[in-house]
Protein backbone atom coordinates (compact mmCIF):
# COMPACT_ATOMS: atom_id res chain seq x y z
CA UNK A 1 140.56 98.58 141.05
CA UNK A 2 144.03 97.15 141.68
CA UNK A 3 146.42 95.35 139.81
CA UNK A 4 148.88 92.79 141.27
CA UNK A 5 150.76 93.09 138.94
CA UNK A 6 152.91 96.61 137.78
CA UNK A 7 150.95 96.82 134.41
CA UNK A 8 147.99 98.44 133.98
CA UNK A 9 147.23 97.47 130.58
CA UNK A 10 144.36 95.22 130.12
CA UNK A 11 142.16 96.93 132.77
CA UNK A 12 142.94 100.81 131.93
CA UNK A 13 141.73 100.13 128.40
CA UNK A 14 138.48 98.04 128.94
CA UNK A 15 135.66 100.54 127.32
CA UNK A 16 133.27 99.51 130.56
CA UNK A 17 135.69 101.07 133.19
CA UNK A 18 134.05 104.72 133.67
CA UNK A 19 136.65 107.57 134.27
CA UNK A 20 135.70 107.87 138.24
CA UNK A 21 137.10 104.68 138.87
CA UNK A 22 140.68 104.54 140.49
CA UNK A 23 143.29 101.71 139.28
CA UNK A 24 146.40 101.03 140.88
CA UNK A 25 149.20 98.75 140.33
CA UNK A 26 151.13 96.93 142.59
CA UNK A 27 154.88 98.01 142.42
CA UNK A 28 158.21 97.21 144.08
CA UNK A 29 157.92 93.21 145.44
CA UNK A 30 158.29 91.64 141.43
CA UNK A 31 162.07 91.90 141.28
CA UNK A 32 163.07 88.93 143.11
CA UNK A 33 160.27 85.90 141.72
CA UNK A 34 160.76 87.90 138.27
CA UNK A 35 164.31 87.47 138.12
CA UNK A 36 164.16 83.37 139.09
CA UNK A 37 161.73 83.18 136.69
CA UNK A 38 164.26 84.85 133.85
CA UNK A 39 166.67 82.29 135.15
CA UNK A 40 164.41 79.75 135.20
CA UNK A 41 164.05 80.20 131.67
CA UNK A 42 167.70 80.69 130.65
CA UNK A 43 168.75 78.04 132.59
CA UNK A 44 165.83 75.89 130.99
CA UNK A 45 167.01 77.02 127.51
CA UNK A 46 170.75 76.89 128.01
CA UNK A 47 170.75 73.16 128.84
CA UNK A 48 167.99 72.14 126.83
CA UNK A 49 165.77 71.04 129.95
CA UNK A 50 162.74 70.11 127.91
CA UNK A 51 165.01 67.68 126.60
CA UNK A 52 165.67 65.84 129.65
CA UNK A 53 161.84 66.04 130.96
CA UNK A 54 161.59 64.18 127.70
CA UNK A 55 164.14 61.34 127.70
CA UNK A 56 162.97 60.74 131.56
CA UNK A 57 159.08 60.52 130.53
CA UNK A 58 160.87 57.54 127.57
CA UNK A 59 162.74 56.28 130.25
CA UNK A 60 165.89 57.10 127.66
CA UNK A 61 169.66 57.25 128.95
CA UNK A 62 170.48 60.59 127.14
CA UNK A 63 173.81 62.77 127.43
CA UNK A 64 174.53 66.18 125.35
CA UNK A 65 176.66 69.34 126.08
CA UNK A 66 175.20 71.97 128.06
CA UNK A 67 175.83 75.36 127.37
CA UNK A 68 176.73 77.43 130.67
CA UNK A 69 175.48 81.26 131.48
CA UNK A 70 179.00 82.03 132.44
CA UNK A 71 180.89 84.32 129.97
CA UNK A 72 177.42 85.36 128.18
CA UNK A 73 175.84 88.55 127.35
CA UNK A 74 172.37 89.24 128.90
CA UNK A 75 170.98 92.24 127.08
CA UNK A 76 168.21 93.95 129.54
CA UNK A 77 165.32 95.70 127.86
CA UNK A 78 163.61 97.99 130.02
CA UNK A 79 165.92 98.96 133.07
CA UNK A 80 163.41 99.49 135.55
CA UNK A 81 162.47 98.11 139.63
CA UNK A 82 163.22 94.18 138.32
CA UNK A 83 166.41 94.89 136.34
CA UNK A 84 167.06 96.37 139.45
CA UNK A 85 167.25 92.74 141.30
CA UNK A 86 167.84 91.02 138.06
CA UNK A 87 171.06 92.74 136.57
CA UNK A 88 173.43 91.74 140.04
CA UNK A 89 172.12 88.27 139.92
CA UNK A 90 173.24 87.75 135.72
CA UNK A 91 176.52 89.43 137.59
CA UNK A 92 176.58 86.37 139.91
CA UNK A 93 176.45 83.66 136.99
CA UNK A 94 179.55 85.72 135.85
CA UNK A 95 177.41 87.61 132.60
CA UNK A 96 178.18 90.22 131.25
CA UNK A 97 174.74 92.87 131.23
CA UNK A 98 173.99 95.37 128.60
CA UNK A 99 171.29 98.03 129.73
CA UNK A 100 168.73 99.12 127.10
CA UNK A 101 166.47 101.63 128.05
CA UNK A 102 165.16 104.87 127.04
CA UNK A 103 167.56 106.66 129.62
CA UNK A 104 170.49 105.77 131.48
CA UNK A 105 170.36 105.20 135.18
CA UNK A 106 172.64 104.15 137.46
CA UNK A 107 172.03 99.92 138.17
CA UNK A 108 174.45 97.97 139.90
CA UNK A 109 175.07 94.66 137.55
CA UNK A 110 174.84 96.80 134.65
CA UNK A 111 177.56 97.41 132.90
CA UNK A 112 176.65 99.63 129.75
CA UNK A 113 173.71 101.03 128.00
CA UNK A 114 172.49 101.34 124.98
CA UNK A 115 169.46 103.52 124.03
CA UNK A 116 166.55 101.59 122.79
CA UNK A 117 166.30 103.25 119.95
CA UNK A 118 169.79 100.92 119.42
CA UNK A 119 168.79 97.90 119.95
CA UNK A 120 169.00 95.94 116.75
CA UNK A 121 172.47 97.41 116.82
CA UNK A 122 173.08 96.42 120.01
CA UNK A 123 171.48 92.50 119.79
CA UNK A 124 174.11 90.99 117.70
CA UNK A 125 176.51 90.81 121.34
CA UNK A 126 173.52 89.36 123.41
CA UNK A 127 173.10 86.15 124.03
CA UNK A 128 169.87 86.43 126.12
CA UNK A 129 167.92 89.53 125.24
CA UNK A 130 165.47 89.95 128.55
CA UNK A 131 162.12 92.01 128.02
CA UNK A 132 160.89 93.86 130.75
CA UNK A 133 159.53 97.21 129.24
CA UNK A 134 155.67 97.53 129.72
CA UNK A 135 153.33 97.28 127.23
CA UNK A 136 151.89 100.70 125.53
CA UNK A 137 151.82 102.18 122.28
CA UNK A 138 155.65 103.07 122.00
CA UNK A 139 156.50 98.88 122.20
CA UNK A 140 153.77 97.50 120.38
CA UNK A 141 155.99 94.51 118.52
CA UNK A 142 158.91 96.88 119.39
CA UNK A 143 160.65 92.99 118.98
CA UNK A 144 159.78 92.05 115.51
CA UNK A 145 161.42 90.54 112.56
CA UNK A 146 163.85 92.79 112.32
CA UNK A 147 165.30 91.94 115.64
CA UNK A 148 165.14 88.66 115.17
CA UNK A 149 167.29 89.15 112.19
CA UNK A 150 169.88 90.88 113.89
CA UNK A 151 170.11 88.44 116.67
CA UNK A 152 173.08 85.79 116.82
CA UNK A 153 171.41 82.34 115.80
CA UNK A 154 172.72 81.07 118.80
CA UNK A 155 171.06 83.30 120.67
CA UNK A 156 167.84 83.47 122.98
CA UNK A 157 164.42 85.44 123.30
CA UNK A 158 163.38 85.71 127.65
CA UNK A 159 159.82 87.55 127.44
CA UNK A 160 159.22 88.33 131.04
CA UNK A 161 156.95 91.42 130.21
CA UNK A 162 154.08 91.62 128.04
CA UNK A 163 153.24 89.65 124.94
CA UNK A 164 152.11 92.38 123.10
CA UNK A 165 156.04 93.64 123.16
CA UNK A 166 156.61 90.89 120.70
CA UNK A 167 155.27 90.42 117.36
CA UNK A 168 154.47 86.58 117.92
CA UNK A 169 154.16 85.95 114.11
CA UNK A 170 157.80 86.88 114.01
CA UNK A 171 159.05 84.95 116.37
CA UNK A 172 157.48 81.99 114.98
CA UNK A 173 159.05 82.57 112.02
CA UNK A 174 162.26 83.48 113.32
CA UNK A 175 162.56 79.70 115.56
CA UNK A 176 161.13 78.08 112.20
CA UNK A 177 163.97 79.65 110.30
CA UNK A 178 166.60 78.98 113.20
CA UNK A 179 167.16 82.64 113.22
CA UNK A 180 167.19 82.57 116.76
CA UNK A 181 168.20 78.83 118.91
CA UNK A 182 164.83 79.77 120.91
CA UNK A 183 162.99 81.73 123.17
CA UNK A 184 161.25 81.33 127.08
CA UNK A 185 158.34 82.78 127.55
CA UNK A 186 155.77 84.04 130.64
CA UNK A 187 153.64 85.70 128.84
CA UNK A 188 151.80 85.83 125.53
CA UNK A 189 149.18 88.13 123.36
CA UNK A 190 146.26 85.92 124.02
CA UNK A 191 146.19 84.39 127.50
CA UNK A 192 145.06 81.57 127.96
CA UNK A 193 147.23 80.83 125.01
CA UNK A 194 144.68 79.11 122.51
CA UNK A 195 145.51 75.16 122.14
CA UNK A 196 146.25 75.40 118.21
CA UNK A 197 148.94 78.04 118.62
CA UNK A 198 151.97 76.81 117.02
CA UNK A 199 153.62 78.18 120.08
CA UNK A 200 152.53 75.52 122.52
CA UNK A 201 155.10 73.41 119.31
């Protein structure tokens, strides 16, 4: 069995998979259409492009000040293959990138890390805290209320990785209580995400 994409989890753990089947993951080619899409989403975020999509569907003449990417802190969380591609592009848009991973490696684009075990520490300078890690027991909700506390309220929460890496309860709370300006998202616990999930809001 083969996964397209580089995690495993969802097909490793199904209880009808018998141990003499293979799986294998597909690794190496998601670091370019993974790092659009995180700029897709900050780019989405940072100049409020739901808002326009909106005021065009009303047919509404609408102006407000966009925030730019320049001069901002994208904090990386899991500096693997796609930080790889993504950390010299945030470099491009003239960010500054904090590495947080488990252990240091040597990325071009990156220009400091900071263990995760630091990362509430380390989240009040970000402005756009990127997930990447994979999904397994050691990052279960490893963003959870907490973080969210720690975060600047003008910051932003890009989940390019697994839903299960953030405790979706606590991120609803944490937009509800403007702990956080908002979040972009690829990926959620339960996918398809269910219609009355106060997500989709």
């Amino acid at each position: 069995m083969h996964a397209l994409g580089t995690g495993v989890d969802g097909i490793v753990d199904q209880p009808s998979l018998g141990p003499d089947v293979v799986v294998s993951a597909t690794r190496g080619i998601h670091g370019k259409p993974m790092s659009e899409m995180a700029f897709l989403l900050m780019l989405a975020l940072s100049r409020d492009f739901p808002r326009t999509l909106m005021a065009q569907e009303a047919a509404r003449w609408e102006r407000w000040p966009a925030k730019l990417l320049d001069n901002k802190t994208a904090g990386i969380l899991g500096v693997g293959l796609i930080a790889e591609e993504l950390a010299p592009r945030c470099k491009a848009f003239g960010m500054e990138v904090i590495g947080i991973s488990q252990t240091e490696r040597n990325v071009p684009g990156i220009d400091r890390f900071v263990t995760r075990d630091a990362l509430n520490d380390a989240v009040p300078e970000i402005d756009y805290l990127i997930v990447l890690v994979p999904y397994d027991e050691t990052t279960h909700n490893l963003i959870d209320g907490a973080t969210f506390k720690a975060m600047k309220p003008n910051s932003y929460l890009i989940n390019i990785a697994r839903g299960g890496v953030v405790d979706e309860a606590a991120l609803v709370a944490a937009l509800n209580a403007g702990d956080i300006a908002g979040a972009g998202l690829d990926t959620f616990v339960d996918e398809p995400l269910p219609s009355d999930n106060p997500l989709w809001k």
